[in-house]
PDB file of N, CA and C in Angstrom:
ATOM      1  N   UNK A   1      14.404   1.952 -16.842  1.00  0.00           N
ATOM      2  CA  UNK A   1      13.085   1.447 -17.249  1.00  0.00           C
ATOM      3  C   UNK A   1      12.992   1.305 -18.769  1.00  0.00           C
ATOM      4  N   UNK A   2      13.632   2.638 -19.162  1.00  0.00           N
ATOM      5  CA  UNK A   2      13.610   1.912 -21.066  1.00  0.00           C
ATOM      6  C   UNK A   2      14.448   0.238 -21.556  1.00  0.00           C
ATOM      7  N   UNK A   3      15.257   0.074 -20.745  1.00  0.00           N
ATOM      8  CA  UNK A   3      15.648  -1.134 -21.098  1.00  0.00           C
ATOM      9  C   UNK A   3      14.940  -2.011 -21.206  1.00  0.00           C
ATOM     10  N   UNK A   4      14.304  -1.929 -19.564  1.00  0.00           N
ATOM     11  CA  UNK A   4      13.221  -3.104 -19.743  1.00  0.00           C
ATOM     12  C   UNK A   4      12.228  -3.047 -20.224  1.00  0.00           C
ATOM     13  N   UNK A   5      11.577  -2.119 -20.896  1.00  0.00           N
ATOM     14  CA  UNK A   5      10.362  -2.010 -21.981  1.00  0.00           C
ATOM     15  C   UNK A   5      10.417  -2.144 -22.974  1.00  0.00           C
ATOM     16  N   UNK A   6      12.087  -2.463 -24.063  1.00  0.00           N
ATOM     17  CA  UNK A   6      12.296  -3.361 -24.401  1.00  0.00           C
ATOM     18  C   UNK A   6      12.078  -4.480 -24.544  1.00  0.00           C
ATOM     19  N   UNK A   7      12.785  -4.882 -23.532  1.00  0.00           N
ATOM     20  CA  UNK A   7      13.104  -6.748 -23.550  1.00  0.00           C
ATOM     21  C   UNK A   7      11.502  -7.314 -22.999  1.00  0.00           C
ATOM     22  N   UNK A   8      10.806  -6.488 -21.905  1.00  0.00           N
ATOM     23  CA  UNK A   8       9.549  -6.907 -21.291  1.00  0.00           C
ATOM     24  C   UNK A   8       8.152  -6.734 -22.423  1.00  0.00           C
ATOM     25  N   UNK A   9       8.038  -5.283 -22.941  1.00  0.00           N
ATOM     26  CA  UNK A   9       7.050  -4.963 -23.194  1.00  0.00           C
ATOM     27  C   UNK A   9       6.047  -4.188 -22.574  1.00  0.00           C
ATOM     28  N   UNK A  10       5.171  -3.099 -23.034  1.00  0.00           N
ATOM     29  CA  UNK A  10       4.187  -2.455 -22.436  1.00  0.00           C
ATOM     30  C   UNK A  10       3.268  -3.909 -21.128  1.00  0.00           C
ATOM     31  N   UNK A  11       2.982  -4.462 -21.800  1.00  0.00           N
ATOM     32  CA  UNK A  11       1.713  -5.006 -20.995  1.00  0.00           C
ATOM     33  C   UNK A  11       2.644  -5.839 -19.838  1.00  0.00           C
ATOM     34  N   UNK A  12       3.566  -6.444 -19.775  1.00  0.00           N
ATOM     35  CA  UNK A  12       4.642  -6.909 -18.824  1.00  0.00           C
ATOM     36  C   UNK A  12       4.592  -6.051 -17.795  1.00  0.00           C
ATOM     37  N   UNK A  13       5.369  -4.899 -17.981  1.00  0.00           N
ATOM     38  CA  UNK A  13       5.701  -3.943 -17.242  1.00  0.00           C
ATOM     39  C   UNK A  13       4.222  -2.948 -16.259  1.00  0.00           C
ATOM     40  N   UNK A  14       3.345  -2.666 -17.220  1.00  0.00           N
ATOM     41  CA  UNK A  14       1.848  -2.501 -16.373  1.00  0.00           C
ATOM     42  C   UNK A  14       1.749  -3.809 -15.194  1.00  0.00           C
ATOM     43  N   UNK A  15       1.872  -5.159 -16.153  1.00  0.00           N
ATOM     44  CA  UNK A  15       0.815  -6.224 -14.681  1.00  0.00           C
ATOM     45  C   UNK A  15       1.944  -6.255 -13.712  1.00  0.00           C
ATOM     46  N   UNK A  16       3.232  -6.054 -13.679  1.00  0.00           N
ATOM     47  CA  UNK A  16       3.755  -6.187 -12.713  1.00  0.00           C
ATOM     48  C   UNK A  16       4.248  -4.607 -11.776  1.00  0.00           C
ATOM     49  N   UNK A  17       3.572  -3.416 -12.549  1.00  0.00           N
ATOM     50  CA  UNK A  17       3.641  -2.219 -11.754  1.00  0.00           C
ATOM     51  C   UNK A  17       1.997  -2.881 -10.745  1.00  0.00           C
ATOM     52  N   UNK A  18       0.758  -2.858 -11.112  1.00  0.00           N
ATOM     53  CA  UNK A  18      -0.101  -3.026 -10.640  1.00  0.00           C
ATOM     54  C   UNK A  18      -0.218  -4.025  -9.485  1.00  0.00           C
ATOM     55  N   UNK A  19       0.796  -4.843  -9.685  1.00  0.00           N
ATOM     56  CA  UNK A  19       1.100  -6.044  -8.407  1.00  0.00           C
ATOM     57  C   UNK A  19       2.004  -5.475  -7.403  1.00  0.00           C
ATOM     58  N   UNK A  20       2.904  -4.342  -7.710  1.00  0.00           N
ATOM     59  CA  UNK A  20       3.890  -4.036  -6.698  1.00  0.00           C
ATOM     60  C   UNK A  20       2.928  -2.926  -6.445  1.00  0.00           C
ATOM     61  N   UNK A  21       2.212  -2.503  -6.631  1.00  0.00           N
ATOM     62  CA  UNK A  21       1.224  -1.278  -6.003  1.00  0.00           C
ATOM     63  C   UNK A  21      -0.203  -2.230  -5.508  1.00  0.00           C
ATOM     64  N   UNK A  22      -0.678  -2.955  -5.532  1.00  0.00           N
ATOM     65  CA  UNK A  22      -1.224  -3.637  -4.485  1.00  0.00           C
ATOM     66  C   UNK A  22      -0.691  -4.462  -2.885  1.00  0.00           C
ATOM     67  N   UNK A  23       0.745  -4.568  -3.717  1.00  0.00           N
ATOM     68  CA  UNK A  23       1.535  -5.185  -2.608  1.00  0.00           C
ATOM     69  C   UNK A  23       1.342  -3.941  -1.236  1.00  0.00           C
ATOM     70  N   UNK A  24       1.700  -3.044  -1.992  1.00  0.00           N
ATOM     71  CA  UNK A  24       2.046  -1.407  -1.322  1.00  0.00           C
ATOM     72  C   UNK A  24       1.374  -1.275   0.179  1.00  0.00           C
ATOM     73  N   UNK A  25      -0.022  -1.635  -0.626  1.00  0.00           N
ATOM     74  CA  UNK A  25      -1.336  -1.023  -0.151  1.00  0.00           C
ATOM     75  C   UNK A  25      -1.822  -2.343   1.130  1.00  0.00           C
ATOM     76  N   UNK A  26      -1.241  -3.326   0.925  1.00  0.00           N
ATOM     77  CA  UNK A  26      -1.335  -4.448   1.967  1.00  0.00           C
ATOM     78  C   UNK A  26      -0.278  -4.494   2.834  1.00  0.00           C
ATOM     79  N   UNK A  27       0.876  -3.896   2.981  1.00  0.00           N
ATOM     80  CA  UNK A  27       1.961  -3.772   3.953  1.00  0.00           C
ATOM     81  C   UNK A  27       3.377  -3.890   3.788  1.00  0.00           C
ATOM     82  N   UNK A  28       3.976  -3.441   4.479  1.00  0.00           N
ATOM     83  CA  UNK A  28       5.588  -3.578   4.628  1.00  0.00           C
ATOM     84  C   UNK A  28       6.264  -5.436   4.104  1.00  0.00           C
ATOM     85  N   UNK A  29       5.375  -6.013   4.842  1.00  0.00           N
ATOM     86  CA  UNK A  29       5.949  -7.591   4.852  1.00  0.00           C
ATOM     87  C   UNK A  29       6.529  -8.376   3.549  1.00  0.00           C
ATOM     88  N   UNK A  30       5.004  -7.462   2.741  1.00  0.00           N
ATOM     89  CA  UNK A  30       4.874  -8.570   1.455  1.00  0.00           C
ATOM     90  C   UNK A  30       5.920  -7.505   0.624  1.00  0.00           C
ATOM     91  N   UNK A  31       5.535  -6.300   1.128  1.00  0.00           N
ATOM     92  CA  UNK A  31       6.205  -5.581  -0.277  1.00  0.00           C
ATOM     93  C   UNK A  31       7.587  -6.011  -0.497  1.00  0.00           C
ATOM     94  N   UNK A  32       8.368  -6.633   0.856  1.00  0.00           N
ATOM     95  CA  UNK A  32       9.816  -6.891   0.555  1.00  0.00           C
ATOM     96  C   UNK A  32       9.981  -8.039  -0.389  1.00  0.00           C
ATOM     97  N   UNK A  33       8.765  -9.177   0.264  1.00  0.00           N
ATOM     98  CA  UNK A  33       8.978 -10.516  -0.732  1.00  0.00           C
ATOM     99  C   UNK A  33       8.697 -10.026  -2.258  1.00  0.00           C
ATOM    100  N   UNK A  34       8.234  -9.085  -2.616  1.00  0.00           N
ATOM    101  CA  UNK A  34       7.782  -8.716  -4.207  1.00  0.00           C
ATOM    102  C   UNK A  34       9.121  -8.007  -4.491  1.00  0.00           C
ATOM    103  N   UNK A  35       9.610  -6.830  -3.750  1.00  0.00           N
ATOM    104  CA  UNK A  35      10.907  -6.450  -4.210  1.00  0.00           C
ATOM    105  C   UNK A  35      11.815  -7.785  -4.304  1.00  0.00           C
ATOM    106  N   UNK A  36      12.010  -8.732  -3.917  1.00  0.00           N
ATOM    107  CA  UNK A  36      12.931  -9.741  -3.872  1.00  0.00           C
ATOM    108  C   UNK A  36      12.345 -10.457  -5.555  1.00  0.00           C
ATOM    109  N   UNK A  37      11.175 -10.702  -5.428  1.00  0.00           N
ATOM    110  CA  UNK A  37      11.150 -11.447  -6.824  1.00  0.00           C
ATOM    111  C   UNK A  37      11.331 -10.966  -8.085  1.00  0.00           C
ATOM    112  N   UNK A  38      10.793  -9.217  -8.332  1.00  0.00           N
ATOM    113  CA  UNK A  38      11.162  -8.695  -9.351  1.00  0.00           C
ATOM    114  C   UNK A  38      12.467  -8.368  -9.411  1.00  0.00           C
ATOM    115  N   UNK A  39      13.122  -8.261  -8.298  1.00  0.00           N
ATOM    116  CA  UNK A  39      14.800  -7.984  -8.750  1.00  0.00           C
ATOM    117  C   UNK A  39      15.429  -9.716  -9.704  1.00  0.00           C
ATOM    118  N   UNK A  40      14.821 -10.531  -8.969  1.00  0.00           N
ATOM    119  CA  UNK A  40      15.193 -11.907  -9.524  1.00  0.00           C
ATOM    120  C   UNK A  40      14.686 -12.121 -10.839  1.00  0.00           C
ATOM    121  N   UNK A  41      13.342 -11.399 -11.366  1.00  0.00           N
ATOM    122  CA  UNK A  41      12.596 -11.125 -12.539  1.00  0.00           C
ATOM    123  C   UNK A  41      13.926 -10.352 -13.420  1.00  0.00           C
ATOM    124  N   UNK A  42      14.204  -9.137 -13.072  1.00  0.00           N
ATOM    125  CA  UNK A  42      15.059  -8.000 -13.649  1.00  0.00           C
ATOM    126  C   UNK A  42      13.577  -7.229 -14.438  1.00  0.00           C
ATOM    127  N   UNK A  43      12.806  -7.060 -13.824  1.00  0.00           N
ATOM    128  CA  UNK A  43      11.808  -6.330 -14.296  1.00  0.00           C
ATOM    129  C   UNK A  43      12.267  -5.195 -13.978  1.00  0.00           C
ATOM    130  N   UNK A  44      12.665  -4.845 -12.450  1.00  0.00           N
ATOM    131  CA  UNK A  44      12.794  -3.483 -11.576  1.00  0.00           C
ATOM    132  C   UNK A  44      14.101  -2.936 -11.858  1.00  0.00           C
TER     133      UNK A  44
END
């Protein structure tokens, strides 16, 4: 995670924790399609 707070930034790294924790909270389905995009991001 320090890497990417680096290259991302504080406020990067918050809006896209807050999107994978809403994902959470709506189900199994979506949370995979969000793990799939932030790995493609390299946020995660």
């Amino acid at each position: 995670m320090k890497e990417n707070r680096r290259k991302w930034g504080k406020n990067a790294l918050q809006a896209e924790g807050r999107r994978f924790e809403s994902v959470n909270a709506h189900g199994k389905e979506r949370q995979s399609k969000v793990k799939i995009l932030t790995k493609n991001r390299k946020v995660f």
